[in-house]
N, C-alpha and C. Protein backbone atom coordinates (compact mmCIF):
# COMPACT_ATOMS: atom_id res chain seq x y z
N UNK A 1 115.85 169.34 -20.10
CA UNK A 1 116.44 168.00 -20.21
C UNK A 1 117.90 168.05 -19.76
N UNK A 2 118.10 166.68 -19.33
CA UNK A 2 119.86 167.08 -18.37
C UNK A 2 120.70 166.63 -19.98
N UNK A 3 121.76 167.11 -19.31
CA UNK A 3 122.72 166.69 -21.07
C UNK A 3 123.48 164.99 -19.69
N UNK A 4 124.05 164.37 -20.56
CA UNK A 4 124.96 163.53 -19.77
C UNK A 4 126.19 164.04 -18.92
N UNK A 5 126.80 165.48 -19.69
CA UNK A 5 127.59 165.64 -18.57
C UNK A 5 126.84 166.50 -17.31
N UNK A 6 125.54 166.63 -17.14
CA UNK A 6 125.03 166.67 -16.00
C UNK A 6 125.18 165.67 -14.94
N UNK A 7 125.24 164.63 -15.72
CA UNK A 7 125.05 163.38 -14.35
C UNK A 7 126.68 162.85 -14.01
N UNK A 8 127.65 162.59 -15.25
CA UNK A 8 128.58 161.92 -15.24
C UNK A 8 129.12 163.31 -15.19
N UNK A 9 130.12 163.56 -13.98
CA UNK A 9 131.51 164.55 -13.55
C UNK A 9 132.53 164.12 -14.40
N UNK A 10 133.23 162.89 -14.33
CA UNK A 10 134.63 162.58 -14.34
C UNK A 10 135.03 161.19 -14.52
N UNK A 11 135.72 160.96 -15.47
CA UNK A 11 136.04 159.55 -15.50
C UNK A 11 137.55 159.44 -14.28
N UNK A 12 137.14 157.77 -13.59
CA UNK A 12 137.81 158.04 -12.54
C UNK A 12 139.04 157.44 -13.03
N UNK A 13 140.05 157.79 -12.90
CA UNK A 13 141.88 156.97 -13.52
C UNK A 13 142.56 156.81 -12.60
N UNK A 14 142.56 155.20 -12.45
CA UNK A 14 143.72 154.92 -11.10
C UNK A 14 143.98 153.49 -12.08
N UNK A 15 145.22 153.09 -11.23
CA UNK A 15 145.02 151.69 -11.73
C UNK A 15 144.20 150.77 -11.46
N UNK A 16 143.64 150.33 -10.91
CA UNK A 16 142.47 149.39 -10.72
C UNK A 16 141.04 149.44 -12.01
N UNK A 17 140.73 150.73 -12.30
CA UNK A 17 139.71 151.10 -13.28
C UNK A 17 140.36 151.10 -14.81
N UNK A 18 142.10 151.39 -14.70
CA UNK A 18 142.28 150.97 -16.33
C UNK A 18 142.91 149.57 -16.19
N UNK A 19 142.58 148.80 -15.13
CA UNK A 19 142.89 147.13 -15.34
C UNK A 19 141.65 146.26 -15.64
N UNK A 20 140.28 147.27 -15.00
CA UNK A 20 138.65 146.66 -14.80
C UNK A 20 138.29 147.11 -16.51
N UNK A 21 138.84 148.60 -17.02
CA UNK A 21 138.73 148.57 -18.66
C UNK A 21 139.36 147.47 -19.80
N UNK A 22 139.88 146.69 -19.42
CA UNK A 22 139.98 145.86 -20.33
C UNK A 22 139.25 144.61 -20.48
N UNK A 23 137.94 144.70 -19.20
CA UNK A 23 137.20 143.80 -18.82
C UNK A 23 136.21 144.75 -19.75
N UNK A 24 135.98 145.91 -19.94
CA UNK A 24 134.81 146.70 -20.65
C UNK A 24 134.13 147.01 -19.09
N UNK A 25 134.64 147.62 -18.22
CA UNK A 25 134.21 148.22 -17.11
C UNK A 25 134.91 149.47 -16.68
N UNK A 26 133.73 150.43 -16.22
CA UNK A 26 134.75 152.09 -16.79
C UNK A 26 133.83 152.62 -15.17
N UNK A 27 134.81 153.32 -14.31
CA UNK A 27 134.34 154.04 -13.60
C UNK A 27 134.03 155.38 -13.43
N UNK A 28 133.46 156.00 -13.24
CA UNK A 28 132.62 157.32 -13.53
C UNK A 28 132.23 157.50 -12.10
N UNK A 29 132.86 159.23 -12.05
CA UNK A 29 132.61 160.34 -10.86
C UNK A 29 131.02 160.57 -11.00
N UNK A 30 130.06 160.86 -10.39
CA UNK A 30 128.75 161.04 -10.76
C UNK A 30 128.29 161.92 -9.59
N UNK A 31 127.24 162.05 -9.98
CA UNK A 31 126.27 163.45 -8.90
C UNK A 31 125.96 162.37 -8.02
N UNK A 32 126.16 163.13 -6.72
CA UNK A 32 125.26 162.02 -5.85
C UNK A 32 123.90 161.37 -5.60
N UNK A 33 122.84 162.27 -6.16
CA UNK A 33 121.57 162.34 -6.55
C UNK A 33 121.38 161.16 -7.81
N UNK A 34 122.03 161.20 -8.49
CA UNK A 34 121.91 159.84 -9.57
C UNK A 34 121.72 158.71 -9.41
N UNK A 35 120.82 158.00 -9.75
CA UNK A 35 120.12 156.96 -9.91
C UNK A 35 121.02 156.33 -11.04
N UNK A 36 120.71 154.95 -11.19
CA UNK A 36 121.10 154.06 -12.16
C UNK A 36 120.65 154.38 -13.46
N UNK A 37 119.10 154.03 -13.41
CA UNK A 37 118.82 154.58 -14.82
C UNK A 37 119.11 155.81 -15.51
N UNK A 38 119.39 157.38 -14.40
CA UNK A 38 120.21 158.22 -15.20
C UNK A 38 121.10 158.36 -15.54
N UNK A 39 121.98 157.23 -15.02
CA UNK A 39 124.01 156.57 -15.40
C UNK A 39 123.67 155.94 -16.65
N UNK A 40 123.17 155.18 -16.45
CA UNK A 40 122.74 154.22 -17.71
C UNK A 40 122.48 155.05 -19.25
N UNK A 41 121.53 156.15 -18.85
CA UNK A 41 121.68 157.10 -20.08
C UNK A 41 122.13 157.77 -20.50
N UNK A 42 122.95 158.43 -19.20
CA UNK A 42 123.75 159.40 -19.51
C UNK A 42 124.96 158.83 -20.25
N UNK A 43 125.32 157.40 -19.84
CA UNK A 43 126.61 156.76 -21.06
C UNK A 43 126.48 156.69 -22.27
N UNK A 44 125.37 156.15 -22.32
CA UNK A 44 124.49 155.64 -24.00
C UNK A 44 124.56 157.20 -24.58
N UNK A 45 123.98 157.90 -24.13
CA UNK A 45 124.47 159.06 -24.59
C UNK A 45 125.52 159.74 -25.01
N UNK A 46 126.14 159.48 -23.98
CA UNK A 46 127.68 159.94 -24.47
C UNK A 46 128.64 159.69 -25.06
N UNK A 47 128.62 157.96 -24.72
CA UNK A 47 129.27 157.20 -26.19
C UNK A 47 128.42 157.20 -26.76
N UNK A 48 128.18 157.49 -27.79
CA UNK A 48 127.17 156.45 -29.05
C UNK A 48 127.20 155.31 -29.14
N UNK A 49 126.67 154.54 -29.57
CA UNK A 49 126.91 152.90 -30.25
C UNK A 49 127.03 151.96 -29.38
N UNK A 50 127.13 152.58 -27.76
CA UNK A 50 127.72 151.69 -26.76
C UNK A 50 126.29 151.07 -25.76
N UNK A 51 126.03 150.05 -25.37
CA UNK A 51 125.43 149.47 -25.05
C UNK A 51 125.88 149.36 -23.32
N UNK A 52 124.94 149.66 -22.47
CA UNK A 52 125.17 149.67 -20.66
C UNK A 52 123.99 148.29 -20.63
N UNK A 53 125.18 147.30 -20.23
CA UNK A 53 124.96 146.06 -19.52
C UNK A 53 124.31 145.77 -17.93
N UNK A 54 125.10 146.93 -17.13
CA UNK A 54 124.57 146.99 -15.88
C UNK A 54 125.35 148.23 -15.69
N UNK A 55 125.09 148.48 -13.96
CA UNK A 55 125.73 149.48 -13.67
C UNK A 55 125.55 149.34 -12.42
N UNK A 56 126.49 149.51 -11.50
CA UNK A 56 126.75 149.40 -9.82
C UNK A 56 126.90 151.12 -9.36
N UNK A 57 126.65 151.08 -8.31
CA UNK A 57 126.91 152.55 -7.78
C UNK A 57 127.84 151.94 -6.42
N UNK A 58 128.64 153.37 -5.81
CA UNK A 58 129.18 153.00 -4.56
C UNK A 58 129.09 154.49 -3.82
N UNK A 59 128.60 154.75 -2.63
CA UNK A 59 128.57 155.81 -2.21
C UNK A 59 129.77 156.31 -1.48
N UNK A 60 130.64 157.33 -1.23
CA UNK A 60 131.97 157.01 -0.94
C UNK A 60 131.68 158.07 -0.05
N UNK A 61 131.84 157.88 2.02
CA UNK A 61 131.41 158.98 2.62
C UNK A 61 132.90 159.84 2.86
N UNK A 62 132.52 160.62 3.27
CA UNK A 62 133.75 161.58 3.67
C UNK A 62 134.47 161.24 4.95
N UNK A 63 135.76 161.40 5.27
CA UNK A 63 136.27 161.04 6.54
C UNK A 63 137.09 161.74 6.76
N UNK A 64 137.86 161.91 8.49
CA UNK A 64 138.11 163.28 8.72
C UNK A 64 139.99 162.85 7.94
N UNK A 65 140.63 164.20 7.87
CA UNK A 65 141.90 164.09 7.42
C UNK A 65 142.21 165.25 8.13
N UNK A 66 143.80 164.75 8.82
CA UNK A 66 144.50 166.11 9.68
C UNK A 66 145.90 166.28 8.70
N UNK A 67 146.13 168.16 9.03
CA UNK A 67 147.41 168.22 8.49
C UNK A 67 148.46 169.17 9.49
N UNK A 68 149.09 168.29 9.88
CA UNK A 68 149.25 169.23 11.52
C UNK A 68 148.52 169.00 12.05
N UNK A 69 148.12 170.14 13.25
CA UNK A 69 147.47 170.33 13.71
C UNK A 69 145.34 171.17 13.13
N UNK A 70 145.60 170.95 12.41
CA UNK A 70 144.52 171.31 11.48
C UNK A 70 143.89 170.48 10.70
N UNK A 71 142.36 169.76 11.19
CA UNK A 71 141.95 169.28 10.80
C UNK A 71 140.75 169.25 10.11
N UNK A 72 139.93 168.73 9.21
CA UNK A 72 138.79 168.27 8.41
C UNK A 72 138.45 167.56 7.80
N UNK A 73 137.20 167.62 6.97
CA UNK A 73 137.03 165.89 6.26
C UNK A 73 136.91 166.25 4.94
N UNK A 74 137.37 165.17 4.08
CA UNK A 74 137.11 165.00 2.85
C UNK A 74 135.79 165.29 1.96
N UNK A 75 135.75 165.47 1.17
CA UNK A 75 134.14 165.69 0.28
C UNK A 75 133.76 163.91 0.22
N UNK A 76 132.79 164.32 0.44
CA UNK A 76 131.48 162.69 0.35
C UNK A 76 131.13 162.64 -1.38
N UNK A 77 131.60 161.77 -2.14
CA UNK A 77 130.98 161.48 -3.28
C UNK A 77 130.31 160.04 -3.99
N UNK A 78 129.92 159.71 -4.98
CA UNK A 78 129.51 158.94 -5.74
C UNK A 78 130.17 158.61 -6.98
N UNK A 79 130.93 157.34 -6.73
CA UNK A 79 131.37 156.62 -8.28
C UNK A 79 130.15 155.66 -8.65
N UNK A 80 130.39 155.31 -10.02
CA UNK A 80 129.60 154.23 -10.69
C UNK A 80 130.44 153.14 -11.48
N UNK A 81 130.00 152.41 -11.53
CA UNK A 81 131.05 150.71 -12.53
C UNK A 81 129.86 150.79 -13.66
N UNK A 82 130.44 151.34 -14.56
CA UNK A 82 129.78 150.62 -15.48
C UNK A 82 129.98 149.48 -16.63
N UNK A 83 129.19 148.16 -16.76
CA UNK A 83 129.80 147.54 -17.55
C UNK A 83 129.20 147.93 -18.95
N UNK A 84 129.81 147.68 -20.13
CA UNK A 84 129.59 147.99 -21.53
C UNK A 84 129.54 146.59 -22.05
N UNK A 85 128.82 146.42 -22.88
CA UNK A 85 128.65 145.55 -23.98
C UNK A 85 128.84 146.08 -25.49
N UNK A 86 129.43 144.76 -26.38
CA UNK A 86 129.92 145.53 -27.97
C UNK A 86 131.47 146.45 -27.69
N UNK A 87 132.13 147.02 -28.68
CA UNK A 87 133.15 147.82 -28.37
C UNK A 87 133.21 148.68 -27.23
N UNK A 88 134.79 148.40 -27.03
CA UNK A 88 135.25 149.12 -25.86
C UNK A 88 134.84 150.76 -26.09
N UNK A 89 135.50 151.24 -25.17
CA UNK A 89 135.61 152.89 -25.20
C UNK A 89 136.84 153.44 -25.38
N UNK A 90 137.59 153.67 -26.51
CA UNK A 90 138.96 154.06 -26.61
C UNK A 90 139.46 155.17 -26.30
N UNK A 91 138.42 156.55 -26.28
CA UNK A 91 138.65 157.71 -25.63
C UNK A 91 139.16 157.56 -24.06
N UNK A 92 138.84 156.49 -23.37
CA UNK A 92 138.94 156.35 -22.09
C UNK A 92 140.63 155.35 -21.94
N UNK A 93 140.61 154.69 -22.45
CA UNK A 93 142.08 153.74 -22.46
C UNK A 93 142.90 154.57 -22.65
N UNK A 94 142.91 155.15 -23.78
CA UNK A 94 144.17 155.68 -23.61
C UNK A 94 144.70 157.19 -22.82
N UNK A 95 143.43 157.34 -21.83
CA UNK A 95 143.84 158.82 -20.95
C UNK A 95 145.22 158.12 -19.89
């Protein structure tokens, strides 16, 4: 059985995601292989008590980046939006 931090990497922290948390929307680094319904459980899981309303995925591809003369591309990953219903997530606000 996967644990949740199998699926969910990283909560993502920029400003935009702790302005969408006060909406009760939390973005999450995820495996690229993840499906919704394993986001969906892997939260419920991880918070307790917390209720997943929906959940969006965005696939984020890699693109090239030069430094100098030396170039390559970025890693290709997967965030997720998830919205929550019932109490917020306070472990997450205040990182």
């Amino acid at each position: 059985m996967k644990t949740p931090y199998d699926v969910i990497l990283a909560p993502i922290i920029s400003e935009k995601s702790m302005d969408d948390a006060a909406s009760k929307k939390y973005t999450f680094k995820v495996v690229p292989t993840a499906t919704k319904d394993d986001i969906k459980a892997a939260v419920e899981l991880a918070f307790p008590g917390r209720k997943v309303k929906s959940v969006k995925t965005v696939y984020m591809p890699s693109h090239e980046k030069r430094m100098g003369r030396t170039s390559g591309r970025t890693q290709s990953s997967k965030k997720a939006i998830v919205l929550i219903e019932g109490d917020a997530i306070e472990e997450l606000r205040g990182v």
